[in-house]
C-alpha atoms as a PDB file:
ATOM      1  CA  UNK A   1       0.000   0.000   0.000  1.00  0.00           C
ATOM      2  CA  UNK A   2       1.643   3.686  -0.801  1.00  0.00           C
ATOM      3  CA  UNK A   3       1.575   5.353   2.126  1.00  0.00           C
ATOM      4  CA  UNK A   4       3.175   8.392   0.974  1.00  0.00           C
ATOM      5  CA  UNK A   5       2.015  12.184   2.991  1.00  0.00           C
ATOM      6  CA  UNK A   6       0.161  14.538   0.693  1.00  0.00           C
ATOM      7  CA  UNK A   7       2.192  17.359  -0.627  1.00  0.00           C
ATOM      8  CA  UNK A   8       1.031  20.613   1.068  1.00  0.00           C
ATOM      9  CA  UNK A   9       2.500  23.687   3.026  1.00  0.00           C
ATOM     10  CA  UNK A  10       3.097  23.211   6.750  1.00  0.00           C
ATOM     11  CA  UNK A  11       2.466  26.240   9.111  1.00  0.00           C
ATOM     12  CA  UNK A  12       6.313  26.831   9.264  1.00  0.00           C
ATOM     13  CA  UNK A  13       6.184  27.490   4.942  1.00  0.00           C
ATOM     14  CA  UNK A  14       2.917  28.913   5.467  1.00  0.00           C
ATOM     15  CA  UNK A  15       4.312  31.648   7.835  1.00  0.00           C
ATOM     16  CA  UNK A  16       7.607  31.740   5.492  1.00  0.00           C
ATOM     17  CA  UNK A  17       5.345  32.984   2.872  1.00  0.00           C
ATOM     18  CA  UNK A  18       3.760  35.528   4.518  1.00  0.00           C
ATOM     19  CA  UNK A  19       6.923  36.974   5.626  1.00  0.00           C
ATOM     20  CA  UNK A  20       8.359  36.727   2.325  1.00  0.00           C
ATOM     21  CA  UNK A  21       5.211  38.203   0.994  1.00  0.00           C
ATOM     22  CA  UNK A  22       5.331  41.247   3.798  1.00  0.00           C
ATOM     23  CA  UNK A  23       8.612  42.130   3.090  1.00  0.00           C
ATOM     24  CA  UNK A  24       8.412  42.123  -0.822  1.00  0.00           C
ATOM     25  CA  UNK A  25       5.033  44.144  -0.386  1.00  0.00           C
ATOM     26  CA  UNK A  26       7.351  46.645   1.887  1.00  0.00           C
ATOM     27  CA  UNK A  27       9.957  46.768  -0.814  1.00  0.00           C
ATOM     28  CA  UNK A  28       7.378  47.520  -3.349  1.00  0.00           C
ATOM     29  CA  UNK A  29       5.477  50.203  -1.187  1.00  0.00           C
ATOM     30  CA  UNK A  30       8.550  51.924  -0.716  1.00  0.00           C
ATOM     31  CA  UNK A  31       9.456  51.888  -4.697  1.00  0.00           C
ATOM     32  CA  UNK A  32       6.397  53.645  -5.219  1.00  0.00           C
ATOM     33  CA  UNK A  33       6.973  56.328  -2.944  1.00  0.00           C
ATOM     34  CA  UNK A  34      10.706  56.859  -4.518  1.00  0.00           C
ATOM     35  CA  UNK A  35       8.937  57.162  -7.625  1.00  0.00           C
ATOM     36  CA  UNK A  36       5.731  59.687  -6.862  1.00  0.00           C
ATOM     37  CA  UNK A  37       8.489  61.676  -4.918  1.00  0.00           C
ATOM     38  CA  UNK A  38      12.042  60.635  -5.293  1.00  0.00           C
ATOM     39  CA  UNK A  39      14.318  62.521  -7.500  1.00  0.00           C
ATOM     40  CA  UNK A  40      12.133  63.540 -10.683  1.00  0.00           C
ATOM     41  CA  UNK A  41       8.874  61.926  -8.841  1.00  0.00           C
ATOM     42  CA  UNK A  42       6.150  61.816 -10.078  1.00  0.00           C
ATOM     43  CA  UNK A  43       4.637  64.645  -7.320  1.00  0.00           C
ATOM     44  CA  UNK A  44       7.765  66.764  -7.928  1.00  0.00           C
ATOM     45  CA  UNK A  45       7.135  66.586 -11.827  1.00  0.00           C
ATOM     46  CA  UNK A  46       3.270  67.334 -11.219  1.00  0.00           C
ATOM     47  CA  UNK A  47       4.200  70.132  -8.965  1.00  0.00           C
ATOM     48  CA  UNK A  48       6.443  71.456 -11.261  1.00  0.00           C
ATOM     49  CA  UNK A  49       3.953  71.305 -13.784  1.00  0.00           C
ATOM     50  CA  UNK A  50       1.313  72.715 -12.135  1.00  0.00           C
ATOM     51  CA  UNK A  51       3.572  75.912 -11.029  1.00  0.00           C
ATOM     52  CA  UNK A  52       4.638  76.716 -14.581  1.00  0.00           C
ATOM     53  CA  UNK A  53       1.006  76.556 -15.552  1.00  0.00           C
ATOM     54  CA  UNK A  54       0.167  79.395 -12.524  1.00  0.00           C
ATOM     55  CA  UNK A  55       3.352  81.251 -13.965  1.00  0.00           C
ATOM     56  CA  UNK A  56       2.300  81.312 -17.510  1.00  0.00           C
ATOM     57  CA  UNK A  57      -1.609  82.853 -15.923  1.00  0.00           C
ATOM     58  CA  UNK A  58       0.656  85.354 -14.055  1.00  0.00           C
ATOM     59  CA  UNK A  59       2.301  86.361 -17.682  1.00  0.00           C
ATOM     60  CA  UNK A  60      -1.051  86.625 -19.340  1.00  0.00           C
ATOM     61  CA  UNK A  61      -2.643  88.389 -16.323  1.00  0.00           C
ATOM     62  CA  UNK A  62       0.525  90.838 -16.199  1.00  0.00           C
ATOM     63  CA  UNK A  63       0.401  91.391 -20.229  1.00  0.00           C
ATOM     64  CA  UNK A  64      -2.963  92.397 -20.521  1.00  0.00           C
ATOM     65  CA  UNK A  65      -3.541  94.677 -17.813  1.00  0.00           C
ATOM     66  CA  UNK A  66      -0.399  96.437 -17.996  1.00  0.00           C
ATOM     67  CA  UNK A  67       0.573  95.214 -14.633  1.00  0.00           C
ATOM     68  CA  UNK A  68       1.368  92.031 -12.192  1.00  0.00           C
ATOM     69  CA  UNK A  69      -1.210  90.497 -10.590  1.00  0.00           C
ATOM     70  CA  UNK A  70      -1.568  90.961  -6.525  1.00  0.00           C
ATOM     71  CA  UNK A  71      -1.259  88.605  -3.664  1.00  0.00           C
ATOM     72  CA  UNK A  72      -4.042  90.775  -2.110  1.00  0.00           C
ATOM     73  CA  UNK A  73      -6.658  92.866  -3.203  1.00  0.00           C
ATOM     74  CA  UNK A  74     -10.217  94.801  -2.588  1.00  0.00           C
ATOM     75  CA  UNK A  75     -13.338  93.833  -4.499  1.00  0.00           C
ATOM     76  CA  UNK A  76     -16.761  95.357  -3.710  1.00  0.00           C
ATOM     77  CA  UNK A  77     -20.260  93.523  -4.818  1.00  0.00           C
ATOM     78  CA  UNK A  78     -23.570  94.824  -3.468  1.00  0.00           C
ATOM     79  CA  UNK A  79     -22.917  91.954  -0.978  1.00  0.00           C
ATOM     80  CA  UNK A  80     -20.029  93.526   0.665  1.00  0.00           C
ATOM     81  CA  UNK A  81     -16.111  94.399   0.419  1.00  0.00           C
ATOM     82  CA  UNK A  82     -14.146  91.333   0.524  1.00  0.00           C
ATOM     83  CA  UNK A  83     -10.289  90.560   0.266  1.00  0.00           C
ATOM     84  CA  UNK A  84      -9.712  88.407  -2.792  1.00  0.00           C
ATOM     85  CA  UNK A  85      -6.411  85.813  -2.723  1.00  0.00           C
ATOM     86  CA  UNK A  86      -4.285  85.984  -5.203  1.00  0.00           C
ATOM     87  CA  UNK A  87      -5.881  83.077  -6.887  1.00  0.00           C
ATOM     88  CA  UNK A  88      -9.801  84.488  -6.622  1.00  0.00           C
ATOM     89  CA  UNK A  89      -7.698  87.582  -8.585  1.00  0.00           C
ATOM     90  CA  UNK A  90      -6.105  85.217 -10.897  1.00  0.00           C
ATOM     91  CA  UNK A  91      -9.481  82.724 -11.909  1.00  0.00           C
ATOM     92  CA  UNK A  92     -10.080  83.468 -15.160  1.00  0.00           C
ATOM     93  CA  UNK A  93      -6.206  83.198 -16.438  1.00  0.00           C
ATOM     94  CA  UNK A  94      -6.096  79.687 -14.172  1.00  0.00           C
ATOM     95  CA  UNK A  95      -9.032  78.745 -16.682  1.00  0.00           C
ATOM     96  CA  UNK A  96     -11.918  79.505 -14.189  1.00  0.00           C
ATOM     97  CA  UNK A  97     -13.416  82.683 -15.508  1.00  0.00           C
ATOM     98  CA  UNK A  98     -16.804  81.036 -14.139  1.00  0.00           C
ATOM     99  CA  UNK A  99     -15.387  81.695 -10.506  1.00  0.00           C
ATOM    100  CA  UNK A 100     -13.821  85.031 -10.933  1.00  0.00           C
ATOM    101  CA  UNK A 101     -14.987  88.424  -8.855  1.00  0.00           C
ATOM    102  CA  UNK A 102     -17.560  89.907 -10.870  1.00  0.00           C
ATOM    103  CA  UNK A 103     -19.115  86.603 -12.728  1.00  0.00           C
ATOM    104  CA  UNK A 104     -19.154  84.921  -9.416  1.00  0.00           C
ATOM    105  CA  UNK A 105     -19.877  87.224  -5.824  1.00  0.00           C
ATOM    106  CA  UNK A 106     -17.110  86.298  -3.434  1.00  0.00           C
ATOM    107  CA  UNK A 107     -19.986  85.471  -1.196  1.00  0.00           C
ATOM    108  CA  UNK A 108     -21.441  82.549  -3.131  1.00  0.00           C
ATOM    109  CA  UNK A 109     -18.100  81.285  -3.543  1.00  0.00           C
ATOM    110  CA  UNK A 110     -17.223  81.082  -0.215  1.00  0.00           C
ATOM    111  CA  UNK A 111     -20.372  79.446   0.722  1.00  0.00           C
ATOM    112  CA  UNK A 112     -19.220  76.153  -1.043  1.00  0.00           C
ATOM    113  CA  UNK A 113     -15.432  76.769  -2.956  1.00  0.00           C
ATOM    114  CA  UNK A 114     -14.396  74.041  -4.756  1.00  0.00           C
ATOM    115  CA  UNK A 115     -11.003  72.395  -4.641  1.00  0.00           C
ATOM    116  CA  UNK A 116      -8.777  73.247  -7.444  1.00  0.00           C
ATOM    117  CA  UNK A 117      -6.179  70.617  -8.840  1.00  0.00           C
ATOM    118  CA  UNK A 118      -3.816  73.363 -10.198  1.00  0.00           C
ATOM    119  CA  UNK A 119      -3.547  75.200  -7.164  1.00  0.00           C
ATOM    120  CA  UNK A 120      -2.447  71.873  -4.804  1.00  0.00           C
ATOM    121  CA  UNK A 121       0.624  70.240  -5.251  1.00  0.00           C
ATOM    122  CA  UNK A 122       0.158  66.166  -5.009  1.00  0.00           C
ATOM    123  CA  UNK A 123       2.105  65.952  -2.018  1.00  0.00           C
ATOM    124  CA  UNK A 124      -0.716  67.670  -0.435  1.00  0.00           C
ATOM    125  CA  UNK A 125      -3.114  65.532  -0.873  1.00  0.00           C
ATOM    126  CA  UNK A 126      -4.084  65.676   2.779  1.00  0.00           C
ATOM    127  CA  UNK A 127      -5.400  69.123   2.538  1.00  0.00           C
ATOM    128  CA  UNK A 128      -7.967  67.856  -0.323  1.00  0.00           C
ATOM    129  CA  UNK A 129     -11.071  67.434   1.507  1.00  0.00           C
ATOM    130  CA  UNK A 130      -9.630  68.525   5.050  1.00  0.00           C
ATOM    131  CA  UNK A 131      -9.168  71.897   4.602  1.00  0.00           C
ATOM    132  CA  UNK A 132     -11.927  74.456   3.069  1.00  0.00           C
ATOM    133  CA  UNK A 133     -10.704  75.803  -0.937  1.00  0.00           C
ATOM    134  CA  UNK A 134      -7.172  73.893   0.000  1.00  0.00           C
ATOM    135  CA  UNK A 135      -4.131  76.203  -1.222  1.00  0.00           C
ATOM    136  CA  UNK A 136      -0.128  74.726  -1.667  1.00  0.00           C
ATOM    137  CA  UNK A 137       1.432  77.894  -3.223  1.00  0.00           C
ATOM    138  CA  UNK A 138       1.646  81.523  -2.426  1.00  0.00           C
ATOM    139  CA  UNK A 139       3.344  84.062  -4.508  1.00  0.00           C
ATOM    140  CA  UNK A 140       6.198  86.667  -3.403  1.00  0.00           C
ATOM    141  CA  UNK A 141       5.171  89.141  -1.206  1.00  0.00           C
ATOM    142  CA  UNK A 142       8.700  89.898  -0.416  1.00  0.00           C
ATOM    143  CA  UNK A 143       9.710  90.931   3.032  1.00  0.00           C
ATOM    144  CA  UNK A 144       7.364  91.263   6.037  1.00  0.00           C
ATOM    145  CA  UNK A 145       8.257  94.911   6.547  1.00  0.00           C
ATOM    146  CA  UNK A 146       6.073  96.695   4.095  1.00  0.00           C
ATOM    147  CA  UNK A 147       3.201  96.832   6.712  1.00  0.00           C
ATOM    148  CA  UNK A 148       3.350 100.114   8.685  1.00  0.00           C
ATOM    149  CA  UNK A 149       2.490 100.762  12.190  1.00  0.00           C
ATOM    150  CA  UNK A 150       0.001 102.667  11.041  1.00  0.00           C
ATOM    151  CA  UNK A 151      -1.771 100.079   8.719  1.00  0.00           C
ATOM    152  CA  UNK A 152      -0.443 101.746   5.190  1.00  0.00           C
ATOM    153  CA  UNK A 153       1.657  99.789   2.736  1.00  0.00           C
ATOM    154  CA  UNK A 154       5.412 100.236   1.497  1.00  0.00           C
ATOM    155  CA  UNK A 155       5.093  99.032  -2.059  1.00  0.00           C
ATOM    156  CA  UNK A 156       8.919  99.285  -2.463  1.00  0.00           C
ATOM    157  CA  UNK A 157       9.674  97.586  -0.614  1.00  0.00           C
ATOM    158  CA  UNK A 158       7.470  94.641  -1.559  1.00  0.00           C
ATOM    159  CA  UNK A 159       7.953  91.736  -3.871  1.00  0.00           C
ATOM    160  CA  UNK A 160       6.756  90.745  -7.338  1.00  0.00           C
ATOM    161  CA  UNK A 161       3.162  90.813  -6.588  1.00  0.00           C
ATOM    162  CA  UNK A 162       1.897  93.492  -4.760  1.00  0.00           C
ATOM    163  CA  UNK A 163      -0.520  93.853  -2.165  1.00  0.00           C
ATOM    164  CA  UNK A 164      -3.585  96.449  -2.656  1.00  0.00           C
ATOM    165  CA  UNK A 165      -5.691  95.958   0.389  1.00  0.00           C
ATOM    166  CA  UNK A 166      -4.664  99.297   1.407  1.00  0.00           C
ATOM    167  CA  UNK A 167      -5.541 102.040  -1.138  1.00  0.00           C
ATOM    168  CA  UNK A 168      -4.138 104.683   0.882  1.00  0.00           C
ATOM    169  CA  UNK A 169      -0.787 102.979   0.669  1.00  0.00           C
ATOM    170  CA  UNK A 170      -0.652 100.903  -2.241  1.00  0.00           C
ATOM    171  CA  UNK A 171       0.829 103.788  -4.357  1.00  0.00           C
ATOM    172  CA  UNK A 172       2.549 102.024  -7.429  1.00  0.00           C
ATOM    173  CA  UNK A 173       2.196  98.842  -9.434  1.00  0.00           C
ATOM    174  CA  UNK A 174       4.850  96.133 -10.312  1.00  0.00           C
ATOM    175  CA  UNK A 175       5.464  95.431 -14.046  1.00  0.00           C
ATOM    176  CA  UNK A 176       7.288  92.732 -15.686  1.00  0.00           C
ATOM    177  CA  UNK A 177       9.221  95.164 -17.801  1.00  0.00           C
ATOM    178  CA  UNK A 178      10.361  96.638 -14.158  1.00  0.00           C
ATOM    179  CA  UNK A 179      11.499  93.097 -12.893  1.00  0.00           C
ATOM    180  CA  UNK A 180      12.982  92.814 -16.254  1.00  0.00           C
ATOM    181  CA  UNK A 181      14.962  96.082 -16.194  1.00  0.00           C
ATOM    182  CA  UNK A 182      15.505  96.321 -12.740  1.00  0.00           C
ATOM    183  CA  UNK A 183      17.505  94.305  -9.839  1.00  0.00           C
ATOM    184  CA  UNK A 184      18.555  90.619 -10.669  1.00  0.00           C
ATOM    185  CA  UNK A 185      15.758  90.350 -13.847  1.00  0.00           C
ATOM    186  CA  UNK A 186      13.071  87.993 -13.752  1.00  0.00           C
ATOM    187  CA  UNK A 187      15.402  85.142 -14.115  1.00  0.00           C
ATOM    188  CA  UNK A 188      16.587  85.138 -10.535  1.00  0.00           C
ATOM    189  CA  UNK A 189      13.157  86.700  -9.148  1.00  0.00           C
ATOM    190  CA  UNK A 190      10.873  84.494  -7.592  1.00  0.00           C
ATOM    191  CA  UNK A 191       7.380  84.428  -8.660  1.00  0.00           C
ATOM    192  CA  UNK A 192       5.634  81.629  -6.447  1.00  0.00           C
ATOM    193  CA  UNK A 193       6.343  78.484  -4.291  1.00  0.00           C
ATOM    194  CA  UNK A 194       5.041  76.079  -2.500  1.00  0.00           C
ATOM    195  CA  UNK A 195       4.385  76.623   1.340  1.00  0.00           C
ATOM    196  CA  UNK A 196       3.097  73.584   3.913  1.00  0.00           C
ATOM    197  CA  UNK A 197       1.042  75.850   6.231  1.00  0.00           C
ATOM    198  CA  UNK A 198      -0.658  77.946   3.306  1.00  0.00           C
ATOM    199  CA  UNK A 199      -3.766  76.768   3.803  1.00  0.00           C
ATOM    200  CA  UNK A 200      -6.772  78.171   1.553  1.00  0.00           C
ATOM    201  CA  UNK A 201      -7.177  79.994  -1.460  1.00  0.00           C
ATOM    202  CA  UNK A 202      -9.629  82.458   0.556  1.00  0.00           C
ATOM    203  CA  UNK A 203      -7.837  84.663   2.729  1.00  0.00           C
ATOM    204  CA  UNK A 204      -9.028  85.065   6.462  1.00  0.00           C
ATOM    205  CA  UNK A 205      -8.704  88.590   6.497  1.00  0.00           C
ATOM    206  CA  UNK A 206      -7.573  91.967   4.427  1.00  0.00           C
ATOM    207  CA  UNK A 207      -4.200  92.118   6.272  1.00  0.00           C
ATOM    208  CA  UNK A 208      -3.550  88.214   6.141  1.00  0.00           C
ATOM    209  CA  UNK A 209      -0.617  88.795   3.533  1.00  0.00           C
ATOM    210  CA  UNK A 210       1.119  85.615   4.866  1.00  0.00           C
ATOM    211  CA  UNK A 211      -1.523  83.321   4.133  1.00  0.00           C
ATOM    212  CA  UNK A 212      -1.126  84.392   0.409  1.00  0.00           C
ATOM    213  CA  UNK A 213       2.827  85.088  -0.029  1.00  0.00           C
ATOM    214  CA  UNK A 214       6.403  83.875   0.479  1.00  0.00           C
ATOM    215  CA  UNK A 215       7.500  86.137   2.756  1.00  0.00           C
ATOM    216  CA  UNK A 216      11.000  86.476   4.117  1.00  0.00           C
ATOM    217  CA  UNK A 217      11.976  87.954   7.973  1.00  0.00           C
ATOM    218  CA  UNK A 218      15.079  88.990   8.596  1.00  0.00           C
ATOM    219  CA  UNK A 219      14.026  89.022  12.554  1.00  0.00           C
ATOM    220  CA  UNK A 220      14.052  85.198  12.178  1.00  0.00           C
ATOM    221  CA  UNK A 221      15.173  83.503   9.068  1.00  0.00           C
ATOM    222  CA  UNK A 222      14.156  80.119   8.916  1.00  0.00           C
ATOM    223  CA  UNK A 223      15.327  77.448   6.064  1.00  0.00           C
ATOM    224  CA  UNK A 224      13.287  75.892   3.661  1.00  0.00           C
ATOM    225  CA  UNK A 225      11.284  73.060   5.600  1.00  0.00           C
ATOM    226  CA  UNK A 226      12.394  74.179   8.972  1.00  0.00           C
ATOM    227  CA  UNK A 227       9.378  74.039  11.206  1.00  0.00           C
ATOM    228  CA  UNK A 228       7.290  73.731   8.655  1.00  0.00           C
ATOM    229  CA  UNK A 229       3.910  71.925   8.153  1.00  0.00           C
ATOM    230  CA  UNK A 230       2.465  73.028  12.222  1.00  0.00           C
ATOM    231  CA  UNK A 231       0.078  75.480  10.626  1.00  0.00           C
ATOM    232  CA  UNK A 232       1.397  78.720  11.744  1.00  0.00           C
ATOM    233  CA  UNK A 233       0.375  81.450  10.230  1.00  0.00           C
ATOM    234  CA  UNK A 234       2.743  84.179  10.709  1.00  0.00           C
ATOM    235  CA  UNK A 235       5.547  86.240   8.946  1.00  0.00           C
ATOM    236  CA  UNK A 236       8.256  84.034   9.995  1.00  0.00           C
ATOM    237  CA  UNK A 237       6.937  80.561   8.091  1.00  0.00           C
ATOM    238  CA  UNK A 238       5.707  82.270   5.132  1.00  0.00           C
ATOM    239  CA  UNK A 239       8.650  80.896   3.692  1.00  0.00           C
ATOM    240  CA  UNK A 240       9.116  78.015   1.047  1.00  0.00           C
ATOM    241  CA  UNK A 241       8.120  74.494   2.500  1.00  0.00           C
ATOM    242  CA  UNK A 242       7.138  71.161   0.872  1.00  0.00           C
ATOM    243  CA  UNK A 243       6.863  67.491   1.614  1.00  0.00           C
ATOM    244  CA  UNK A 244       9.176  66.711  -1.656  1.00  0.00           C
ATOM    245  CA  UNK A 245      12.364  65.500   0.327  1.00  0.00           C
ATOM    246  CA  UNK A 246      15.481  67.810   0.436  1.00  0.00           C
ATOM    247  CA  UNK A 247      13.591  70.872  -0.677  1.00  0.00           C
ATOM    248  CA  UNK A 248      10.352  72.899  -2.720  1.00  0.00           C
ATOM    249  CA  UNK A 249       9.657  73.745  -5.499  1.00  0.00           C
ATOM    250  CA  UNK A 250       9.620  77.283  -6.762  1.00  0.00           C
ATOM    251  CA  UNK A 251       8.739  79.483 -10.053  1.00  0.00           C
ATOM    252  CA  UNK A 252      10.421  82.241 -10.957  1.00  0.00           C
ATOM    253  CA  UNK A 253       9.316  85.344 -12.719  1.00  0.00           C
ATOM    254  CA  UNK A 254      10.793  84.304 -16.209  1.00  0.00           C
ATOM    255  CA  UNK A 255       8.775  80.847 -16.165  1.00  0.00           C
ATOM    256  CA  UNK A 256      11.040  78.702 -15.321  1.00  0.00           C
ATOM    257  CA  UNK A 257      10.946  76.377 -12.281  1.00  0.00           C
ATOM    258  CA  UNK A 258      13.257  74.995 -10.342  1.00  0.00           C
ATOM    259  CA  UNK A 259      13.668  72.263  -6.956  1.00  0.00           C
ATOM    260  CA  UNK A 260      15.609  74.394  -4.609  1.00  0.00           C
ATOM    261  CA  UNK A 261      17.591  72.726  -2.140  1.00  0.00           C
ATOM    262  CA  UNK A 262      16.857  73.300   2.111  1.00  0.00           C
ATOM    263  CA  UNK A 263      20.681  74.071   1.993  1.00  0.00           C
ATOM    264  CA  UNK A 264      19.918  77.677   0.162  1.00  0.00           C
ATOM    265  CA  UNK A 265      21.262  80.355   2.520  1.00  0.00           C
ATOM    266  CA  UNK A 266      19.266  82.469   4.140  1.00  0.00           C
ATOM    267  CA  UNK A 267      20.247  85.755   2.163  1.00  0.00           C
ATOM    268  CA  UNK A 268      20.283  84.121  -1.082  1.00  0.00           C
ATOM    269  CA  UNK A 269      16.536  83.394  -0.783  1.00  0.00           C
ATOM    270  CA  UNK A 270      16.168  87.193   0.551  1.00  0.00           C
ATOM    271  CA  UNK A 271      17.969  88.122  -2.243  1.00  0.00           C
ATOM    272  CA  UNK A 272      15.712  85.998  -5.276  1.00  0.00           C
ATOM    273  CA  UNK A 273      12.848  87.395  -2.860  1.00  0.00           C
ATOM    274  CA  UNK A 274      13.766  91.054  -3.466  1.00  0.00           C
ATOM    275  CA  UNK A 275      13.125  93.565  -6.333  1.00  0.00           C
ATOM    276  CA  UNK A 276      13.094  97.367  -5.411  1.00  0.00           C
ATOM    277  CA  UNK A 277      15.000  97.715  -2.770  1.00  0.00           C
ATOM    278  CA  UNK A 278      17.658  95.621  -4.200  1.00  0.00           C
ATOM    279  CA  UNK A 279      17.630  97.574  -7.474  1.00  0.00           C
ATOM    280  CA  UNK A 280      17.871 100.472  -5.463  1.00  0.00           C
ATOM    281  CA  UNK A 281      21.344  98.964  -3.804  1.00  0.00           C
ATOM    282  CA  UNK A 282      22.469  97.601  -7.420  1.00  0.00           C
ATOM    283  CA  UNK A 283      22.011 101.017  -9.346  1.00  0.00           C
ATOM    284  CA  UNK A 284      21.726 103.590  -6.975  1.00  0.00           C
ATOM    285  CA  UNK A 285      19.493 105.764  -8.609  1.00  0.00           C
ATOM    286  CA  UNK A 286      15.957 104.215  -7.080  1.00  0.00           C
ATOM    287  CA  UNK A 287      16.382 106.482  -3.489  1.00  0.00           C
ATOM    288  CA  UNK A 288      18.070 106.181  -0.467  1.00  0.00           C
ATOM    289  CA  UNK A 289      19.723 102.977   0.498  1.00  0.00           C
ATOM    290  CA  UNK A 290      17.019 100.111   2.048  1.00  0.00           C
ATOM    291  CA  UNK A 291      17.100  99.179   5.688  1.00  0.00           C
ATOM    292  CA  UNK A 292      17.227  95.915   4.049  1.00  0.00           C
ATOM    293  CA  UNK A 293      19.954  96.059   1.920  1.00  0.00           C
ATOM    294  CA  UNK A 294      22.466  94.135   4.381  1.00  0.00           C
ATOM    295  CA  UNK A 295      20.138  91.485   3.880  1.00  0.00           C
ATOM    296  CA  UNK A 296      20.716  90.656   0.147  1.00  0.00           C
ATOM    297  CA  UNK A 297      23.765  88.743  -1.498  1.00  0.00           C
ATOM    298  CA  UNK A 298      25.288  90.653  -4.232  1.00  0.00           C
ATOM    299  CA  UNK A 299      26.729  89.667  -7.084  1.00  0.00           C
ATOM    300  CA  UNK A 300      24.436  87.015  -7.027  1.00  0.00           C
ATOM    301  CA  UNK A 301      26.273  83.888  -9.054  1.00  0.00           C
ATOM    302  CA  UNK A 302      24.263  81.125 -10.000  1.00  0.00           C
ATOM    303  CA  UNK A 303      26.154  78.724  -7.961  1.00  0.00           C
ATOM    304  CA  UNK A 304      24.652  80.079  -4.977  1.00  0.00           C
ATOM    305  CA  UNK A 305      21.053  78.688  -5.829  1.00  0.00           C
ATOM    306  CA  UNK A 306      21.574  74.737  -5.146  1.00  0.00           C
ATOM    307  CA  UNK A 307      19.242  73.206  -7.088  1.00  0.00           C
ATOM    308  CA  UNK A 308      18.428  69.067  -7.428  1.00  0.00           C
END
């Protein structure tokens, strides 16, 4: 009689298998995240993407009215006077004219404001859903001192979009011919990057400039991705953050974007930040010398900006 065993796993090859199978599945789980966000991920490459698209809407908003857009500004509806974003400014060049001031009142908007893929970088994906009209980037507002005590605006010393929720101090405009012409150029200018504790495209209040910009504060620098992501709204983090690893992602007023490195000094970013007061310090013929001029690297070389 053949009184051979049936073939079959045992509960040691059963559990070998599953271990096998765990730690294959771990392997594989962490390929995929190398690849959505390693170097040239895919959520780098779609964050990229998406900032050159909000770049090329800042072009076509700044060619036809003569002027760059603004990172804050007044609009008035027989509703009521609301602060606009930079992006409720910006709808109809980001290809939603339907939900731009003066087709749409700010106040049905804001009573149910959709989510907008161009304006959230993948990496973000926790903020779809979790946070009201979720926002990743925020344009340059440049440093934190052009508010007054008094509650008026400093437009030069401001960045490349300019804020206009004070009339009685917003008293010039910022053109692309001026970035052009004046300081570094719009080459090494930044336009836009990402920030983790921007939060929503609809701005909490009229003086809530750091909710919509990159800021910089030379009372307390603080590198790329340092502290970042805790939801602090305030001058000091208004800075670039990201969850790519080793740095952001940020535009620049030419259209051309770049993955800076967290190892970009502190003055170099205040320096790409900048544009009147340091073309004021680069041809001396723009006014008195900037409290902020000590601030800025200059000659700027390329080989400053570490880039992956």
């Amino acid at each position: 009689m053949d009184r051979r065993q049936p073939c079959g796993f045992s509960r040691a090859d059963l559990c070998v298998v599953v271990l096998a199978l765990a730690v294959l599945g771990g392997l594989l789980v962490m390929s995929l995240a190398r690849v959505r966000d390693g170097d040239g991920g895919y959520y780098r490459v779609a964050c990229i993407n998406n900032q050159k698209e909000i770049t090329l809407a800042m072009t076509l908003y700044a060619t036809s009215k003569g002027k760059m857009p603004s990172s804050l500004s007044y609009y008035v509806d027989n509703d009521g006077k609301y602060t606009l974003g930079w992006v409720e400014g910006l709808m109809s060049q980001l290809g939603r004219p339907d939900l731009a001031a003066g087709t749409m009142s700010p106040s049905v908007l804001r009573a149910n404001p959709p989510d907008i893929a161009l304006i959230v970088c993948p990496s973000d994906y926790k903020k779809v859903g979790a946070t009201n009209a979720p926002l990743s980037y925020v344009v340059n507002g440049g440093s934190f001192k052009h508010w007054h005590d008094d509650g008026s605006f400093d437009c030069l010393d401001h960045g490349a979009w300019p804020c206009e929720t004070n009339t009685s101090g917003a008293t010039g405009t910022t053109t692309v011919e001026y970035l052009a012409k004046h300081a570094k150029g719009t080459k090494y200018t930044i336009a836009l990057g990402e920030n983790l504790d921007a939060r929503s495209y609809i701005p909490s209040s009229p003086r809530a400039d750091y909710e919509m910009s990159l800021l910089w504060d030379p009372s307390a620098p603080l590198k790329f991705n340092e502290d970042a992501g805790r939801g602090k709204l305030d001058n000091a983090h208004a800075r670039p953050s990201s969850n790519h690893p080793g740095g952001a992602v940020i535009a620049f007023c030419d259209g051309h974007v770049e993955f800076i490195s967290d190892a970009i000094d502190y003055k170099v970013y205040a320096t790409l930040m900048a544009t009147s007061s340091l073309a004021g310090k680069i041809s001396n013929k723009l006014g008195p010398p900037s409290e902020l001029d000590g601030f800025f690297v200059w000659p700027l070389d390329p080989s400053m900006i570490p880039t992956k």
